[in-house]
C-alpha atoms as a PDB file:
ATOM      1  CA  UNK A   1      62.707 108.125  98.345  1.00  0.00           C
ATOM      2  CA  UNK A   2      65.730 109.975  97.218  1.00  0.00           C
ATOM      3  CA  UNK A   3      68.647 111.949  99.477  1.00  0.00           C
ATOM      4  CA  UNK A   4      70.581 114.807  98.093  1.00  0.00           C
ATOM      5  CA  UNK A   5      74.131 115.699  99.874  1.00  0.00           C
ATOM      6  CA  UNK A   6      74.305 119.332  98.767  1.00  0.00           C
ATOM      7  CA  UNK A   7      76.560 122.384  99.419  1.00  0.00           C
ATOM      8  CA  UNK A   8      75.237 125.996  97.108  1.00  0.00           C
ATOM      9  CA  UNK A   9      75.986 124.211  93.882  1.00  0.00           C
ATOM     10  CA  UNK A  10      74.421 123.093  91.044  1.00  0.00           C
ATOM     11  CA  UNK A  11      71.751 121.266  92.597  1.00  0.00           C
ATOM     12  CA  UNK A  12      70.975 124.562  95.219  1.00  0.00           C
ATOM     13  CA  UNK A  13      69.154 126.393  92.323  1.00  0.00           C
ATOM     14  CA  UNK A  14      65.635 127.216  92.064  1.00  0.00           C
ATOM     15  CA  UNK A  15      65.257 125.714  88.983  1.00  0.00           C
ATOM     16  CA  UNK A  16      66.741 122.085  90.027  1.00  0.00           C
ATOM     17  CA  UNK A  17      64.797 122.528  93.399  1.00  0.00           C
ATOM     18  CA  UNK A  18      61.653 122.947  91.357  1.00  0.00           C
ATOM     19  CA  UNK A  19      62.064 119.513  89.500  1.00  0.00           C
ATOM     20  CA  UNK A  20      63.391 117.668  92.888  1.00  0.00           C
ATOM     21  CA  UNK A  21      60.389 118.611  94.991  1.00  0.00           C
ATOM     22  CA  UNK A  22      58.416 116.078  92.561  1.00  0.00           C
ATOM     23  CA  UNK A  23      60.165 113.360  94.127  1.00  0.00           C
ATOM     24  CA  UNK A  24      60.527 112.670  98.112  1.00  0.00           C
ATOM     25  CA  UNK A  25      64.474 114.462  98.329  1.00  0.00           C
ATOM     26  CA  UNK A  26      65.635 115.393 101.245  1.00  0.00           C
ATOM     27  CA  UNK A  27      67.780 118.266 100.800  1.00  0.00           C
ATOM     28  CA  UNK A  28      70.816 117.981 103.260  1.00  0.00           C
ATOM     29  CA  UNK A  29      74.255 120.541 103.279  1.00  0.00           C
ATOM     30  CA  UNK A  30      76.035 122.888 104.592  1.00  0.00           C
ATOM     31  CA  UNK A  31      74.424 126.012 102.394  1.00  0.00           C
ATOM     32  CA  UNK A  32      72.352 127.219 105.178  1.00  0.00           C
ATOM     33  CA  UNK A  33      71.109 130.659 103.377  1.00  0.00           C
ATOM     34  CA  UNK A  34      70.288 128.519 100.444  1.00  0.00           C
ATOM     35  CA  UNK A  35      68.322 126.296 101.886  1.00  0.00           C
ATOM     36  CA  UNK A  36      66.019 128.726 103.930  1.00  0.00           C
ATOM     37  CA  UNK A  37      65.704 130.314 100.072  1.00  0.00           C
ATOM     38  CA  UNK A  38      64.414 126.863  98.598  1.00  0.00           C
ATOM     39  CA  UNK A  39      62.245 126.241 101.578  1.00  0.00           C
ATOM     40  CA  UNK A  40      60.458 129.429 101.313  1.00  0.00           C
ATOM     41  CA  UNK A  41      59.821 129.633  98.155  1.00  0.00           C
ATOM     42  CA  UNK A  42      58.711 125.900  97.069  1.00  0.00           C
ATOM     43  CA  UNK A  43      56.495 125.707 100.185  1.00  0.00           C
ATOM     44  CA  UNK A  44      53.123 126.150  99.038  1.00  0.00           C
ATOM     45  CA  UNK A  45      53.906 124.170  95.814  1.00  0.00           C
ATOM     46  CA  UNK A  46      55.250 121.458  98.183  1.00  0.00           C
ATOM     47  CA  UNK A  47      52.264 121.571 100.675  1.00  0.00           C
ATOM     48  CA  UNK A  48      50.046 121.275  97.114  1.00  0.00           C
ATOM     49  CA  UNK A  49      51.607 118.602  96.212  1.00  0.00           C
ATOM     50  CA  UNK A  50      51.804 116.488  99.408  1.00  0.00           C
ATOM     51  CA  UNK A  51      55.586 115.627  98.839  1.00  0.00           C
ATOM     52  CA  UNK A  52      57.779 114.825 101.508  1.00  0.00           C
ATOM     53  CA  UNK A  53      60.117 117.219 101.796  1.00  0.00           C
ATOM     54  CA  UNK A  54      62.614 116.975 104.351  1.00  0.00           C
ATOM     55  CA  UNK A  55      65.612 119.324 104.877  1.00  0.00           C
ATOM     56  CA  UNK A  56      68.334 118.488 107.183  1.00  0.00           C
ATOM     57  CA  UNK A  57      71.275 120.996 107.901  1.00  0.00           C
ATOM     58  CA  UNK A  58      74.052 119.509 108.787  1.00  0.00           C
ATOM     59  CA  UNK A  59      78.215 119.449 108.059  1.00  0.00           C
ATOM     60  CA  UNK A  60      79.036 116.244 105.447  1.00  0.00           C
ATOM     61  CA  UNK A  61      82.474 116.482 107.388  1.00  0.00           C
ATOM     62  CA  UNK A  62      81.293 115.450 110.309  1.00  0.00           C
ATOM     63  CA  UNK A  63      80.885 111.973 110.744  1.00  0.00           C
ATOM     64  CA  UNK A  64      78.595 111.655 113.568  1.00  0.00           C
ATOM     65  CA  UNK A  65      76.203 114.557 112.230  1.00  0.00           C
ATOM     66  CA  UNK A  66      76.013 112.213 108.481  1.00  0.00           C
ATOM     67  CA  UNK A  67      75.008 109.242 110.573  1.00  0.00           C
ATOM     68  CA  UNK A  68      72.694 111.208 112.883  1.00  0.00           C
ATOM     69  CA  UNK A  69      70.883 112.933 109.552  1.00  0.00           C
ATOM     70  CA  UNK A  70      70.531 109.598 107.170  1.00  0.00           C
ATOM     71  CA  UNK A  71      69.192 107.838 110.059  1.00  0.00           C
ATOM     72  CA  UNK A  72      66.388 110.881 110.053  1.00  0.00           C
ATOM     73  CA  UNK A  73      65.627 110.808 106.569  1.00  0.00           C
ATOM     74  CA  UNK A  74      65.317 106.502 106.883  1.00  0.00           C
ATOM     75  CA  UNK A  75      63.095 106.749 109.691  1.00  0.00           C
ATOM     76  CA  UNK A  76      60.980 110.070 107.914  1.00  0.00           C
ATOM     77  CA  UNK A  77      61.057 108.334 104.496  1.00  0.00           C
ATOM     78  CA  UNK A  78      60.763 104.637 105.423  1.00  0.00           C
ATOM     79  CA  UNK A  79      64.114 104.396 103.073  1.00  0.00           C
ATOM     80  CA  UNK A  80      66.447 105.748 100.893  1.00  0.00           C
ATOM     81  CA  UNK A  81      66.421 104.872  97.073  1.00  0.00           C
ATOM     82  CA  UNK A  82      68.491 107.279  95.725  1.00  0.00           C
ATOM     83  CA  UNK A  83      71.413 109.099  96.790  1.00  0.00           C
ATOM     84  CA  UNK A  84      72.867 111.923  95.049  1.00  0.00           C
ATOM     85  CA  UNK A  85      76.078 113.602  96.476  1.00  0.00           C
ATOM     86  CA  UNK A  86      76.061 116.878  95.502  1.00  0.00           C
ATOM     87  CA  UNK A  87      78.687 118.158  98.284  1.00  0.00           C
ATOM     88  CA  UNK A  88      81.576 119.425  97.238  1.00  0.00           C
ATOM     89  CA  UNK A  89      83.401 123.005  96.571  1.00  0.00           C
ATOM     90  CA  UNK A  90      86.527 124.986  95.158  1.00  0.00           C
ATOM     91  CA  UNK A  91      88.292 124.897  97.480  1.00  0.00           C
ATOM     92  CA  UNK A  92      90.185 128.402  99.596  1.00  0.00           C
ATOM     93  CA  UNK A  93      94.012 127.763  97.632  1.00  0.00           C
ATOM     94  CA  UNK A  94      93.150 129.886  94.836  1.00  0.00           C
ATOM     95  CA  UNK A  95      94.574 129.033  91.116  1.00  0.00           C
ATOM     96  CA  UNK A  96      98.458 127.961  91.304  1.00  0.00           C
ATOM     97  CA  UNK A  97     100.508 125.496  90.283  1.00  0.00           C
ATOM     98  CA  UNK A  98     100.275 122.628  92.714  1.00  0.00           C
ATOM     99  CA  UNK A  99     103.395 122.266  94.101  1.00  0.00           C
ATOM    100  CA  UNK A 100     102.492 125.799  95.725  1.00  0.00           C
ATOM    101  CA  UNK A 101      98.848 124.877  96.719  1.00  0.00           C
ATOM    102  CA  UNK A 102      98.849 124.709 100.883  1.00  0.00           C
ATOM    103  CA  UNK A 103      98.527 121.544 102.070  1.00  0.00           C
ATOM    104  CA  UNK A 104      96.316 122.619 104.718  1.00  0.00           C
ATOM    105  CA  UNK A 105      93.203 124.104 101.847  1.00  0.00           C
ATOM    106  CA  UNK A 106      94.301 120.441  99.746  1.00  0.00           C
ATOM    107  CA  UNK A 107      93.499 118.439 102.741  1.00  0.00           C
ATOM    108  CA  UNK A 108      90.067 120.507 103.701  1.00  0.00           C
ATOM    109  CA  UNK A 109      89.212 120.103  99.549  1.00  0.00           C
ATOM    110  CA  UNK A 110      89.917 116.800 100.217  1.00  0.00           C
ATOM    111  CA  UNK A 111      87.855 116.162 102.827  1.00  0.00           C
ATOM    112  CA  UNK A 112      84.545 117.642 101.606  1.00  0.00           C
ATOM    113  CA  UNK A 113      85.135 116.530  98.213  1.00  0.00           C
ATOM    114  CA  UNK A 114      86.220 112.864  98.807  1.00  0.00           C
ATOM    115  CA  UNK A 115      85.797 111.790 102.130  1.00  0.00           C
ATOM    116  CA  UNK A 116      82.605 113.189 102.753  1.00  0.00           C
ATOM    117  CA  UNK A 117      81.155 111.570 100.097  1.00  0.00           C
ATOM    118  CA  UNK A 118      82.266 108.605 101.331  1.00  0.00           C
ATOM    119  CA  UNK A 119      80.697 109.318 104.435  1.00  0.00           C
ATOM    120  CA  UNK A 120      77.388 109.849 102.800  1.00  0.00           C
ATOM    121  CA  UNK A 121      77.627 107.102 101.217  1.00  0.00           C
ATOM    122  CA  UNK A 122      78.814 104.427 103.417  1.00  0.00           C
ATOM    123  CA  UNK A 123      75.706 105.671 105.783  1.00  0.00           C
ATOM    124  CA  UNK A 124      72.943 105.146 103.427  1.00  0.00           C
ATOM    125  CA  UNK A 125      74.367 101.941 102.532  1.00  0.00           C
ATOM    126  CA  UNK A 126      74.898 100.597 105.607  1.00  0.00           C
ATOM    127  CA  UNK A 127      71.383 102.262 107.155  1.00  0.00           C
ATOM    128  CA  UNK A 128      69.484 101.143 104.074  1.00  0.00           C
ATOM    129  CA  UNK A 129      70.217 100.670 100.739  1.00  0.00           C
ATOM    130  CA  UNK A 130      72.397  97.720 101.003  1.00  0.00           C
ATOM    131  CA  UNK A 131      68.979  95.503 102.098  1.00  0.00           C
ATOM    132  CA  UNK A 132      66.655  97.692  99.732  1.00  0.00           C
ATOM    133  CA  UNK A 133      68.972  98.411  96.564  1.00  0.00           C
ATOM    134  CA  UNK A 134      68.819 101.897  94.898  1.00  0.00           C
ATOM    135  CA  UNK A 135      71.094 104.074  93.049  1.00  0.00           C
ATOM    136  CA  UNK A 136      73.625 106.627  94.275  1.00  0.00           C
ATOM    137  CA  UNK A 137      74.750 108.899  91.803  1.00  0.00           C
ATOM    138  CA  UNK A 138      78.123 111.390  92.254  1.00  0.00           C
ATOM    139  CA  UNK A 139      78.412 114.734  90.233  1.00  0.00           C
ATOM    140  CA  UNK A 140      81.799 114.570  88.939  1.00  0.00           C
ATOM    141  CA  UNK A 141      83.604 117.417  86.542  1.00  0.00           C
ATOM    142  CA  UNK A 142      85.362 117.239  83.506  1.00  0.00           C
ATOM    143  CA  UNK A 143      88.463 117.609  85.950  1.00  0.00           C
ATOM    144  CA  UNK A 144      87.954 113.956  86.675  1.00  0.00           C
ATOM    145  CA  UNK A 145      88.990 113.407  83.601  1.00  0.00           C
ATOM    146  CA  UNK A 146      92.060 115.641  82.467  1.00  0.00           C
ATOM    147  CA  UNK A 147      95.061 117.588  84.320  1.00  0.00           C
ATOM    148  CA  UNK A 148      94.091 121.227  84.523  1.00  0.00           C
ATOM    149  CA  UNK A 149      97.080 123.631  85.367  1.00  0.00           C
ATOM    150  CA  UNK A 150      96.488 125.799  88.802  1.00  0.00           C
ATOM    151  CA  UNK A 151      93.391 123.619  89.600  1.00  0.00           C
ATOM    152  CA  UNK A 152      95.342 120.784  91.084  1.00  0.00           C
ATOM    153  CA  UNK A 153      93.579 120.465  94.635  1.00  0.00           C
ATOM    154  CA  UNK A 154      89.889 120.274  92.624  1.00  0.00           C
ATOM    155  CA  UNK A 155      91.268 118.084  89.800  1.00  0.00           C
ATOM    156  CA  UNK A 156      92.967 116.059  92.735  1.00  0.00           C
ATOM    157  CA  UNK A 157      89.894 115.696  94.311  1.00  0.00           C
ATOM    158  CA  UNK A 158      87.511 114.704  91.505  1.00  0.00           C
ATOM    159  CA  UNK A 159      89.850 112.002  90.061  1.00  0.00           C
ATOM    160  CA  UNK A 160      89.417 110.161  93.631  1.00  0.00           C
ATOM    161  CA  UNK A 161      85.699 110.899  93.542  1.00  0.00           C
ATOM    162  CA  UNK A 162      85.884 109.152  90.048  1.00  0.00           C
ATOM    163  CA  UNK A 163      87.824 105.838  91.686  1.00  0.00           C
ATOM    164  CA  UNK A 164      85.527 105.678  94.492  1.00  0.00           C
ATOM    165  CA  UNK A 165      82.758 105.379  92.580  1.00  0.00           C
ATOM    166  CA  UNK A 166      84.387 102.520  90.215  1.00  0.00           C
ATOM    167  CA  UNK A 167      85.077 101.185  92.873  1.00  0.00           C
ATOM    168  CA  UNK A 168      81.855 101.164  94.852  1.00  0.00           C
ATOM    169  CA  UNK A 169      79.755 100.581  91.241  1.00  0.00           C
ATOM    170  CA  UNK A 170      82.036  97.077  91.447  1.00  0.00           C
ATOM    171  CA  UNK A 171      81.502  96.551  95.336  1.00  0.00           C
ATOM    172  CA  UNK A 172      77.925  96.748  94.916  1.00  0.00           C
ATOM    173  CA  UNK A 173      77.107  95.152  91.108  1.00  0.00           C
ATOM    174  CA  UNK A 174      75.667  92.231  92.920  1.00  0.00           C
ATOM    175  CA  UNK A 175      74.010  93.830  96.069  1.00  0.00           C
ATOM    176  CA  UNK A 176      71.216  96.123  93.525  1.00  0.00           C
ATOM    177  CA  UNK A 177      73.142  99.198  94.050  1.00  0.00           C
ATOM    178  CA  UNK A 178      74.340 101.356  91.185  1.00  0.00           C
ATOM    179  CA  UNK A 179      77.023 103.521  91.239  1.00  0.00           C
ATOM    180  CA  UNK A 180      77.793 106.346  88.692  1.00  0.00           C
ATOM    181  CA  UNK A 181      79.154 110.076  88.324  1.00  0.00           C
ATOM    182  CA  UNK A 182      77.624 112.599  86.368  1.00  0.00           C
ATOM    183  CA  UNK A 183      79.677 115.745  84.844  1.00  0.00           C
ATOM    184  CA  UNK A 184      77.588 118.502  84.475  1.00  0.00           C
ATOM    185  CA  UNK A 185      80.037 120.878  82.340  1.00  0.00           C
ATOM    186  CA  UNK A 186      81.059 124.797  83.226  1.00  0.00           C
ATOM    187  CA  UNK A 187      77.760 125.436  85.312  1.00  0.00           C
ATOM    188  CA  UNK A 188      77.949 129.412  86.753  1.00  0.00           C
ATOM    189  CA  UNK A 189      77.736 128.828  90.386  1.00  0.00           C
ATOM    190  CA  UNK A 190      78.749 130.677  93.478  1.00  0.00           C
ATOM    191  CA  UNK A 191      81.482 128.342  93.928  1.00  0.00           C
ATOM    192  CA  UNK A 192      82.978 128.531  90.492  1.00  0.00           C
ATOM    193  CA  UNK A 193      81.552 131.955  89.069  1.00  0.00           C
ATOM    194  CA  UNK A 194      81.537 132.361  85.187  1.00  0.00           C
ATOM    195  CA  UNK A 195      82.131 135.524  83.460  1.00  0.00           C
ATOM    196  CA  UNK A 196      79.518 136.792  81.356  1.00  0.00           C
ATOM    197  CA  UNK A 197      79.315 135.785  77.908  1.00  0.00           C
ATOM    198  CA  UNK A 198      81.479 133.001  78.534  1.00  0.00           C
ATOM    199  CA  UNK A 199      81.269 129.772  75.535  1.00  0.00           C
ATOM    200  CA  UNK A 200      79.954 126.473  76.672  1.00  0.00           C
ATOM    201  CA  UNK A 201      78.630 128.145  79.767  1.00  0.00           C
ATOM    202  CA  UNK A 202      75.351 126.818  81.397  1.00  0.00           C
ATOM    203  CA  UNK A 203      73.037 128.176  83.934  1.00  0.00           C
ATOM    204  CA  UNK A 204      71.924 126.347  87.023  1.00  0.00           C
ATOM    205  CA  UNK A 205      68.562 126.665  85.539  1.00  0.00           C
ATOM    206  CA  UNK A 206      69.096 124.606  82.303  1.00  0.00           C
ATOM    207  CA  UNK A 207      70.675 121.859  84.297  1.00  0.00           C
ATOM    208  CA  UNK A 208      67.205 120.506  85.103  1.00  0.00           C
ATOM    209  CA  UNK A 209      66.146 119.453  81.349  1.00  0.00           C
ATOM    210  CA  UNK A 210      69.641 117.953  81.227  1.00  0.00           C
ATOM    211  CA  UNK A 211      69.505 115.725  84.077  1.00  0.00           C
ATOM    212  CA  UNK A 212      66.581 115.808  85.749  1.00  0.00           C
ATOM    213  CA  UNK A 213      63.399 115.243  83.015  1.00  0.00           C
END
């Protein structure tokens, strides 16, 4: 049984929806309009298929709404086996050097990108996967990994996401959970929109024989 923490990124298109709906996901995030789009159009495939499928809207900020929607998708799917936090966005700061980001778009970055990961997280361990084992997996960036000028809140906020899952993957070693990020490369989403002809770019449809087959 598998969870996906998801805002309209990556994971949101119909291509990656496709491959997910052969597995029990629950799709949960804050991409309203997206969802209602996935829904619709995998339905009769779904119904086909007899897959649980299990969509939960609700804001990965909010603390109380993350506890109130894993404890749905435990008691719907019996259990959680995979997590995969998806979450995450841009950002409203705009590119500029960092020292003349506002704090107040750093800290709300911060908060979807980081904390609310560790929200999702810590609920689905705590709920389930700390007695059952499983896997959560994080999509990282290449930002993770290297200072990008007039990026610094997303670059910021993906170098924590990579030290909280170190740190988790060595937290749980011994308690059957696995912990790793995944960086997908330049993807042309809504959040980070590519221009045409762009090198190296992929499309949210050719993510799914990267990571998914």
């Amino acid at each position: 049984q598998g969870l996906l923490s998801s805002t309209a990124g990556v994971c949101w298109s119909q291509a990656v929806a496709v491959e997910l709906e052969k597995l029990s996901i629950n799709l949960r995030g804050r991409g309203r309009k997206c969802y209602k789009d996935v829904v619709a159009e995998n339905a009769s495939r779904l119904k086909a298929d007899s897959k649980v499928f299990i969509p939960i809207v609700a804001d990965v900020t909010d603390e109380v709404a993350v506890e109130q929607g894993v404890a749905a998708a435990v008691a719907a799917l019996g259990g959680i086996d995979l997590l995969i936090n998806n979450a995450g966005g841009a950002g409203d700061g705009g590119k500029a050097p960092l020292f003349e980001q506002p704090i107040p778009a750093l800290r709300q970055l911060l908060e979807l990108n980081v904390v609310s990961v560790a929200a999702v997280s810590g609920a689905v361990l705590r709920q389930t996967m700390l007695e059952s084992g499983g896997d959560i997996v994080m999509v990282s960036s290449r930002a993770g990994k290297i200072g990008i000028p007039s990026m610094g809140p997303y670059v910021t906020s993906k170098f924590a996401l990579e030290g909280m899952a170190a740190t988790l993957a060595a937290e749980l070693k011994n308690k059957g959970v696995a912990v790793n990020t995944i960086s997908p490369g330049m993807v042309d989403t809504s959040s980070f929109p590519k221009p045409a002809g762009r090198p190296g770019v992929r499309s949210a449809e050719s993510i799914k024989d990267g990571l998914l087959t």
